[in-house]
C-alpha atoms as a PDB file:
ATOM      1  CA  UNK A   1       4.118   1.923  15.101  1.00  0.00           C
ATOM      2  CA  UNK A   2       1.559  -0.948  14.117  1.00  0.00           C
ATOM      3  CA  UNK A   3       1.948  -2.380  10.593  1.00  0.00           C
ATOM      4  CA  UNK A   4      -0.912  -0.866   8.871  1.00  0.00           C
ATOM      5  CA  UNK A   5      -0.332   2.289  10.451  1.00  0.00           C
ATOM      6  CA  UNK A   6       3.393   2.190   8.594  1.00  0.00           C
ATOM      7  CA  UNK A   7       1.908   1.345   5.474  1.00  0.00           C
ATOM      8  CA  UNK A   8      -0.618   4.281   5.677  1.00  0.00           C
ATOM      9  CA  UNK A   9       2.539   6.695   6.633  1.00  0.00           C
ATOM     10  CA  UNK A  10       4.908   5.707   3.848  1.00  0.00           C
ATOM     11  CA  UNK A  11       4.924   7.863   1.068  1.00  0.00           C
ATOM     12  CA  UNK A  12       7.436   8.936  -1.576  1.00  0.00           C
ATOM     13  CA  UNK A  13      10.092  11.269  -0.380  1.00  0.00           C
ATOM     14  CA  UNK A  14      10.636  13.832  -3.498  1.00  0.00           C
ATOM     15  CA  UNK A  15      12.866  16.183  -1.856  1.00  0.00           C
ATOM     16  CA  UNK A  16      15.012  15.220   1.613  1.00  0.00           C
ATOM     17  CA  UNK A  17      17.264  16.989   3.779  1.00  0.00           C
ATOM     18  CA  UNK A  18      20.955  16.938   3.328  1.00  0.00           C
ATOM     19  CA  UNK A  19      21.622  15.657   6.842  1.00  0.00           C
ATOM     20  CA  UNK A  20      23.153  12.168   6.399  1.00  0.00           C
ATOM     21  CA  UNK A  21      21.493   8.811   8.091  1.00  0.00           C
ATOM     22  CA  UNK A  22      22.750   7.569  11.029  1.00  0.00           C
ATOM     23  CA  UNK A  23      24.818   4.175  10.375  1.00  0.00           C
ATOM     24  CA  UNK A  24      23.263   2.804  13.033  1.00  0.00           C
ATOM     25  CA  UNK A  25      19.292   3.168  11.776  1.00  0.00           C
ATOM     26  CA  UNK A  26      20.618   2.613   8.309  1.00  0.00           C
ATOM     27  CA  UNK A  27      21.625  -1.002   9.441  1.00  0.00           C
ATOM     28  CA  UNK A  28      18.657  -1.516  11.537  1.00  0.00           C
ATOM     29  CA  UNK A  29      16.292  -0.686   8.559  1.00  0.00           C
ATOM     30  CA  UNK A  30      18.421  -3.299   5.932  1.00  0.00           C
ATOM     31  CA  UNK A  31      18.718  -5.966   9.096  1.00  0.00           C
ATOM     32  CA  UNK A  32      14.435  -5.546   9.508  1.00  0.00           C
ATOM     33  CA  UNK A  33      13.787  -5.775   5.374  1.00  0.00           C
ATOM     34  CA  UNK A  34      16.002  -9.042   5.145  1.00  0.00           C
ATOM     35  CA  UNK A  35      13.212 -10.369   7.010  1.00  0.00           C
ATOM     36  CA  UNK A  36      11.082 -10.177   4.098  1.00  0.00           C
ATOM     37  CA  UNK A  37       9.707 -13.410   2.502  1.00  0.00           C
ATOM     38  CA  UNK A  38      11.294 -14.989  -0.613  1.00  0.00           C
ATOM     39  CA  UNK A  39      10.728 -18.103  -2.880  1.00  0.00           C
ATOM     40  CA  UNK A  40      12.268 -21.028  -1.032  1.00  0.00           C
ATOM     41  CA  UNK A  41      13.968 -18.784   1.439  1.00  0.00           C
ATOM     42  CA  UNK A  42      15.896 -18.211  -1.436  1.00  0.00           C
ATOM     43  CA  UNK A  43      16.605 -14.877  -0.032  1.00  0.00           C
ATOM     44  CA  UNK A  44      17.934 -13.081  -4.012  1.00  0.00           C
ATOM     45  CA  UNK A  45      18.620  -9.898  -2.990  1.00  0.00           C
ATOM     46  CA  UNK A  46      21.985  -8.134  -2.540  1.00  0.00           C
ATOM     47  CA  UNK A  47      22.374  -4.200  -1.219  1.00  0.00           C
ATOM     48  CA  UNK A  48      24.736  -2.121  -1.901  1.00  0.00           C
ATOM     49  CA  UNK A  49      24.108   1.544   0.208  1.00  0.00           C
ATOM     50  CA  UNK A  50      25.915   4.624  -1.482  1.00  0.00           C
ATOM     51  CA  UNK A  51      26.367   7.350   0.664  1.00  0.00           C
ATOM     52  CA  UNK A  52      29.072  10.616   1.130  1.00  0.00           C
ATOM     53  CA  UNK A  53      31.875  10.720  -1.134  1.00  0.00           C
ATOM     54  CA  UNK A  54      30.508   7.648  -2.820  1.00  0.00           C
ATOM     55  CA  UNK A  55      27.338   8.821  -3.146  1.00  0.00           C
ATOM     56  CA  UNK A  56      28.480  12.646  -4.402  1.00  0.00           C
ATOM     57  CA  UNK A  57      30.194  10.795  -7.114  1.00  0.00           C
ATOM     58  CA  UNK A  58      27.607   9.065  -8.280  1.00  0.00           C
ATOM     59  CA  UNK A  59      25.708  11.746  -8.702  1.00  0.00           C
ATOM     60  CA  UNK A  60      28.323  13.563 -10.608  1.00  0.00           C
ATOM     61  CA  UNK A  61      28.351  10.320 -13.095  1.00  0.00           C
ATOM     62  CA  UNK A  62      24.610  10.973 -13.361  1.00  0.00           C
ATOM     63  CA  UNK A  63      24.488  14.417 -14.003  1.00  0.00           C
ATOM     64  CA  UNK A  64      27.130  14.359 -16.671  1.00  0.00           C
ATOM     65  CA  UNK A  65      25.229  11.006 -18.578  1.00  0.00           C
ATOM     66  CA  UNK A  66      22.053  13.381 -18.442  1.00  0.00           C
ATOM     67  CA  UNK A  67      24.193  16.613 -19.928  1.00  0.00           C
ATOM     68  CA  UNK A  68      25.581  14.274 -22.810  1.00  0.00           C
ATOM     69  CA  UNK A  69      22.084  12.476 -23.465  1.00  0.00           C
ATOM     70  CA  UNK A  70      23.735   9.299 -23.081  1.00  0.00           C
ATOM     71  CA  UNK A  71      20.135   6.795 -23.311  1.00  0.00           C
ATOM     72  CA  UNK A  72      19.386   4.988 -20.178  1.00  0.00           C
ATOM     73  CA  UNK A  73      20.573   1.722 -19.712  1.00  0.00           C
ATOM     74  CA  UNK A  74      18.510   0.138 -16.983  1.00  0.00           C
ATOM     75  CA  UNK A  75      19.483  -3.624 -16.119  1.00  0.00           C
ATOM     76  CA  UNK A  76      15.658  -4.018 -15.513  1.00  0.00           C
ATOM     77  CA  UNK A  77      14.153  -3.839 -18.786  1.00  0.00           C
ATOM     78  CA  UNK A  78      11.903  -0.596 -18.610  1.00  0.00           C
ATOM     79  CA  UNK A  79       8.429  -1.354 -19.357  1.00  0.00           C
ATOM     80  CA  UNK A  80       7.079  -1.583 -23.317  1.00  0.00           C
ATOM     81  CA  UNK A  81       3.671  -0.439 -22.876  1.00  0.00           C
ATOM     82  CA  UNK A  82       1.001   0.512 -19.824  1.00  0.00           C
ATOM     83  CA  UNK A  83      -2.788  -0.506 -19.824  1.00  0.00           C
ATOM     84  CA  UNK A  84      -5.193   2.440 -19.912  1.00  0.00           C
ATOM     85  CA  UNK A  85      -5.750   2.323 -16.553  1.00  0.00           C
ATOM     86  CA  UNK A  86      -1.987   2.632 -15.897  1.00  0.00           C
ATOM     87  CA  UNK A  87      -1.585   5.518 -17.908  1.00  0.00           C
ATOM     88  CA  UNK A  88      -5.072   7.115 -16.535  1.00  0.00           C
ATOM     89  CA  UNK A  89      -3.496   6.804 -13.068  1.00  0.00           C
ATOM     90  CA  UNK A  90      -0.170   8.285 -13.996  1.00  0.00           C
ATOM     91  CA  UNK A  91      -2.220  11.429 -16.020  1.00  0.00           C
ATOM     92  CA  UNK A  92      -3.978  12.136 -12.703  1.00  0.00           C
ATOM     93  CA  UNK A  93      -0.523  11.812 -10.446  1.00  0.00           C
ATOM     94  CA  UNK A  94       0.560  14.422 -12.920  1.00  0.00           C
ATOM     95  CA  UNK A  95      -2.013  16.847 -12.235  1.00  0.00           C
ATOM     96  CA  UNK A  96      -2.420  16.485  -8.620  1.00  0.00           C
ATOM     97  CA  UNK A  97       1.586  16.831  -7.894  1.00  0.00           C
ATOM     98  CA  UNK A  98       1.095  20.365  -9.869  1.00  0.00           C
ATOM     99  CA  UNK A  99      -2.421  20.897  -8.111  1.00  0.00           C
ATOM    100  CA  UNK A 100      -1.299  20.314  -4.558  1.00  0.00           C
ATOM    101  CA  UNK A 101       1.891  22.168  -5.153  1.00  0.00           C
ATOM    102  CA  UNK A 102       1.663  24.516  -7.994  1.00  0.00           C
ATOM    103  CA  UNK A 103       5.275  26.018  -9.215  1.00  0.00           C
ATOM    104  CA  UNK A 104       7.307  23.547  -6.638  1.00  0.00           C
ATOM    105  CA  UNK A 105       5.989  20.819  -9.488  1.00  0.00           C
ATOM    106  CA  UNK A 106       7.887  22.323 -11.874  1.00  0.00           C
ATOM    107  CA  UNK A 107      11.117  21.181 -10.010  1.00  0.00           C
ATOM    108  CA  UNK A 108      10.404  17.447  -9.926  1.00  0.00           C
ATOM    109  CA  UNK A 109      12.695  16.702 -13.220  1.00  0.00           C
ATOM    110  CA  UNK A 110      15.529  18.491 -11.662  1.00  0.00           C
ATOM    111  CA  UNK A 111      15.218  16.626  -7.826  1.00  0.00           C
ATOM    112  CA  UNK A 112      14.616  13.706 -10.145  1.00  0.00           C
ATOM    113  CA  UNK A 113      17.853  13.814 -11.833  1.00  0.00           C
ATOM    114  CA  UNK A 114      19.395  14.918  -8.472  1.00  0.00           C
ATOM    115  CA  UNK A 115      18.057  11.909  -6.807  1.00  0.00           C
ATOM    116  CA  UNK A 116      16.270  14.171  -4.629  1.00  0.00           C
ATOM    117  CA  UNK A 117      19.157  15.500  -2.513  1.00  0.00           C
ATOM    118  CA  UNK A 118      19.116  11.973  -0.509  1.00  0.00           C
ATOM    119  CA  UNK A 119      21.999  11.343   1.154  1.00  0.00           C
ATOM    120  CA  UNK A 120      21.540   8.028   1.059  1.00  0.00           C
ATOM    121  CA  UNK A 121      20.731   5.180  -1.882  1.00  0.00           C
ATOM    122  CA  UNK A 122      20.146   1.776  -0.959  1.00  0.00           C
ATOM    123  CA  UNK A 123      20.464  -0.598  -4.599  1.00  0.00           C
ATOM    124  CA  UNK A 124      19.023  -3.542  -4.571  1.00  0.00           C
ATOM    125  CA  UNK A 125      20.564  -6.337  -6.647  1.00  0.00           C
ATOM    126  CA  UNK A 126      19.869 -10.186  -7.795  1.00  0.00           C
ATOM    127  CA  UNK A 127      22.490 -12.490  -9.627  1.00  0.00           C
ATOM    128  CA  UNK A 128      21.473 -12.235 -13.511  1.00  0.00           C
ATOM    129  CA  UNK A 129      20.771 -16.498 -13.741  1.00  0.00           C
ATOM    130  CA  UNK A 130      17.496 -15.446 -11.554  1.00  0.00           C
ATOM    131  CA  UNK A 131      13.962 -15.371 -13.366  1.00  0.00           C
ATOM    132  CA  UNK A 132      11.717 -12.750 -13.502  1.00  0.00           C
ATOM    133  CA  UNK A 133       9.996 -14.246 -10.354  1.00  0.00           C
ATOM    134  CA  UNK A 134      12.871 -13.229  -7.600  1.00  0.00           C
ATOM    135  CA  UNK A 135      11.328  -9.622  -8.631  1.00  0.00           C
ATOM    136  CA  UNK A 136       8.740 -10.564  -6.090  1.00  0.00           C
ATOM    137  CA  UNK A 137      10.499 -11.269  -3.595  1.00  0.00           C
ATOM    138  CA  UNK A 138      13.129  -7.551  -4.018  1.00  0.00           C
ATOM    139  CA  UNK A 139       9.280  -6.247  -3.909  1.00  0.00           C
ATOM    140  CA  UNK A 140       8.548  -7.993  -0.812  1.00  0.00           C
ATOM    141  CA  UNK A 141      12.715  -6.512   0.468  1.00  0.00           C
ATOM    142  CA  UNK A 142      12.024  -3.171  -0.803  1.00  0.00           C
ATOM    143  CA  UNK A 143       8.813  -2.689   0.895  1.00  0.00           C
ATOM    144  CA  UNK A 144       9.656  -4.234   3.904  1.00  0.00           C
ATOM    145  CA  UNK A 145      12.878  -1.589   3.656  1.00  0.00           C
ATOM    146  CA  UNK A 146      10.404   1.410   2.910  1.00  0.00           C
ATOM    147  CA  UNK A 147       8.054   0.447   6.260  1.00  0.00           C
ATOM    148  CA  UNK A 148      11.175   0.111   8.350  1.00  0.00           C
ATOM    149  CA  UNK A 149      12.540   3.377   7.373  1.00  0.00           C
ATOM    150  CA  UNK A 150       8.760   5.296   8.124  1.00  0.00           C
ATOM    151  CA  UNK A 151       8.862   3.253  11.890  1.00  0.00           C
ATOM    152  CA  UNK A 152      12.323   5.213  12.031  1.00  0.00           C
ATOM    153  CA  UNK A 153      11.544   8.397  10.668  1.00  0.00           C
ATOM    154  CA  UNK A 154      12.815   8.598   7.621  1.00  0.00           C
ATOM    155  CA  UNK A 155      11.451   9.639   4.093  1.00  0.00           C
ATOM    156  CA  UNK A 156      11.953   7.205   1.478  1.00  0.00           C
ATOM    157  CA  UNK A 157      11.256   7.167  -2.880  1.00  0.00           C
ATOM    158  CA  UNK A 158      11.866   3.724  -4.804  1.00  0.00           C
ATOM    159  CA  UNK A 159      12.971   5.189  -8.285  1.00  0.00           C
ATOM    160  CA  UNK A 160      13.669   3.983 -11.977  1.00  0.00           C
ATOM    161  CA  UNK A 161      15.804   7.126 -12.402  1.00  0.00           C
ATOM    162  CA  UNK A 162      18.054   5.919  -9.621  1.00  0.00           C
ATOM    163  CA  UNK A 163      19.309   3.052 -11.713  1.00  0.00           C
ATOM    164  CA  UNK A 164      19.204   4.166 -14.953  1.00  0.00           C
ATOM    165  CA  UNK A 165      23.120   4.041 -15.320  1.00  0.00           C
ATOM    166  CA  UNK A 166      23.663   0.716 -13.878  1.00  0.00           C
ATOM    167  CA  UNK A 167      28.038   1.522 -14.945  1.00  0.00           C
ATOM    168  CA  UNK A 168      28.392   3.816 -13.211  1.00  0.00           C
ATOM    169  CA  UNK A 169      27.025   2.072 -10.014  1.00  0.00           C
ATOM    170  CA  UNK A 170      28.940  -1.328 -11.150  1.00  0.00           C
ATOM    171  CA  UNK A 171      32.097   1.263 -11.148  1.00  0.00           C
ATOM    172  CA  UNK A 172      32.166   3.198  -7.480  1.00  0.00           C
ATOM    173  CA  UNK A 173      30.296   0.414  -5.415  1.00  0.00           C
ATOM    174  CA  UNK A 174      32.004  -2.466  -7.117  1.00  0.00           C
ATOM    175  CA  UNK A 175      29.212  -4.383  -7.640  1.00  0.00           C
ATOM    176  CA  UNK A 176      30.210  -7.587  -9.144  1.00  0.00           C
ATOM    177  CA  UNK A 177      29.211  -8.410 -12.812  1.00  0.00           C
ATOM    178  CA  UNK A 178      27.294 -11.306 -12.101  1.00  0.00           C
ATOM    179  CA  UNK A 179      24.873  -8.976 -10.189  1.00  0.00           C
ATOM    180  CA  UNK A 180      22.148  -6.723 -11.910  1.00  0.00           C
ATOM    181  CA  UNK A 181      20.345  -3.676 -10.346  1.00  0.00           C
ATOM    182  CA  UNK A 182      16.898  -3.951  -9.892  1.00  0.00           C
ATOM    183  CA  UNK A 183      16.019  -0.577  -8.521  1.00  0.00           C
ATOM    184  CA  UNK A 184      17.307   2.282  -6.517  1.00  0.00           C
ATOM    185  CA  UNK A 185      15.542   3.446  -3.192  1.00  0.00           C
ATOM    186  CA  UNK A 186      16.928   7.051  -1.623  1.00  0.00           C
ATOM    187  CA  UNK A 187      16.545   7.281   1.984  1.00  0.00           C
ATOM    188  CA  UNK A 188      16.590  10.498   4.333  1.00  0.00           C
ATOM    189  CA  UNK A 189      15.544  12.826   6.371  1.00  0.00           C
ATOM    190  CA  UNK A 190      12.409  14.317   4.579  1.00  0.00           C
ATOM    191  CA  UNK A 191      12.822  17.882   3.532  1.00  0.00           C
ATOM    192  CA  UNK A 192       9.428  19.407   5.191  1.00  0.00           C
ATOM    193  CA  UNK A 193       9.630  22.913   3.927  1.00  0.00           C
ATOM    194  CA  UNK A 194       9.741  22.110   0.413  1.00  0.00           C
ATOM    195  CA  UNK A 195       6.336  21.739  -1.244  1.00  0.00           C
ATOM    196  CA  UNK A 196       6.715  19.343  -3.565  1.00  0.00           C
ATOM    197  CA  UNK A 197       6.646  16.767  -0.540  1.00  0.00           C
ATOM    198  CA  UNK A 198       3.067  18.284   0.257  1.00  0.00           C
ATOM    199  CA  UNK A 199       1.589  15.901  -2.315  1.00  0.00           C
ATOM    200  CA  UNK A 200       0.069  12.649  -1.205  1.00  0.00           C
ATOM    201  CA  UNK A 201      -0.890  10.571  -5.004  1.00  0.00           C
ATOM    202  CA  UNK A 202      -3.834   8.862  -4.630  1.00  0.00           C
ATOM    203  CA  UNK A 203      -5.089   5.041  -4.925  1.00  0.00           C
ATOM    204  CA  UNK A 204      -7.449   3.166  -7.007  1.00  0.00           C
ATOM    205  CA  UNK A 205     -10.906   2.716  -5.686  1.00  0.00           C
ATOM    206  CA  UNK A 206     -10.754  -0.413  -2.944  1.00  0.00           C
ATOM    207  CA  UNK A 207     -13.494  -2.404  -5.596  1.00  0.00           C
ATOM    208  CA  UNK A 208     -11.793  -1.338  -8.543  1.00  0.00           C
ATOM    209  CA  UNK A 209      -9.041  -3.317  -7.833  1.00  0.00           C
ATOM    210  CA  UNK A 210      -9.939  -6.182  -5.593  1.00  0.00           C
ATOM    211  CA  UNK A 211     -12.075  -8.960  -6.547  1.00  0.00           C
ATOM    212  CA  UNK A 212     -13.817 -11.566  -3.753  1.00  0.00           C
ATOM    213  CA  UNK A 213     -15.510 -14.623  -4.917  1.00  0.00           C
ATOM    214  CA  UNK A 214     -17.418 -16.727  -2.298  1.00  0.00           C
END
């Protein structure tokens, strides 16, 4: 698979199969995104991959944070505000999901909270003395990770909700406390007979976002 064809491929996984990942593809796809670029060659980022009985219990920690309201805790702040544009754009993702698969919408909060039934979660971590600007670079990892997993077959979805209880993640992976989670992405086989994976969001006009000057 060529590189732009990847890119074009990838989308966000909102429901997978429970089969688990292959060890062997899982380690191919994290050995591929450490080749992504970074300040300096700095290289930031740390994973830590969750998945059986590790995994199972942190979705147990999850679902009873959610049943006792307990407020998110993200250790990347969670943004303050969104341009117009931003919040035009996430209005129309809205609609289409529910458009292009009408009640199967309705069951996005619950895969959501569920992690979408991935049997796999790949966390991405930087030490917390880093700036703001090694975000780029666990961009550059994460997207890197994402194209890797499409060449190899598998669904993907980098998600806020997937770190939102950053404790309970420090607790059953043993993630050192010198180490912050940037973001959660859940990897799997996708789940091709539910219909909430039928919707494809769409992008910004080419021009609306991308100036040339000569």
């Amino acid at each position: 698979m060529y590189v732009i064809e990847a890119i074009r491929a990838r989308r966000s996984t909102r429901a997978f199969r429970p089969d688990p990942v292959e060890r062997d593809k899982l380690t191919a796809i994290l050995e591929a995104a450490a080749r992504a670029p970074s300040w300096a060659n700095s290289q930031p980022w740390e994973t830590f991959v969750a998945t059986g009985k590790t995994l199972a219990r942190i979705k147990e920690g999850y679902l009873e944070k959610y049943a006792s309201k307990t407020p998110p805790a993200p250790e990347t702040p969670l943004p303050v505000a969104w341009t117009q544009a931003a919040k035009d754009r996430r209005n129309r993702l809205n609609e289409g999901m529910v458009r292009a698969c009408g009640d199967a919408a309705k069951q996005f909060g619950a895969l959501n909270q569920g992690m979408f039934n991935a049997p796999a979660v790949a966390y991405v971590c930087i030490d917390k003395v880093l700036s703001h600007w090694s975000l780029h670079d666990v961009g550059a990892y994460a997207q890197s990770l994402m194209l890797a997993a499409c060449e190899k077959g598998l669904g993907t979805i980098a998600a806020i909700t997937l770190a939102l209880y950053p404790d309970v993640l420090h607790q059953e992976m043993h993630i050192p406390d010198n180490l912050k989670v940037t973001i959660g992405i859940a990897i799997g086989y996708i789940d091709k007979e539910h219909r909430i994976n039928d919707f494809v969001s769409e992008r910004a006009p080419f021009d609306e976002t991308t100036h040339f000057f000569d």
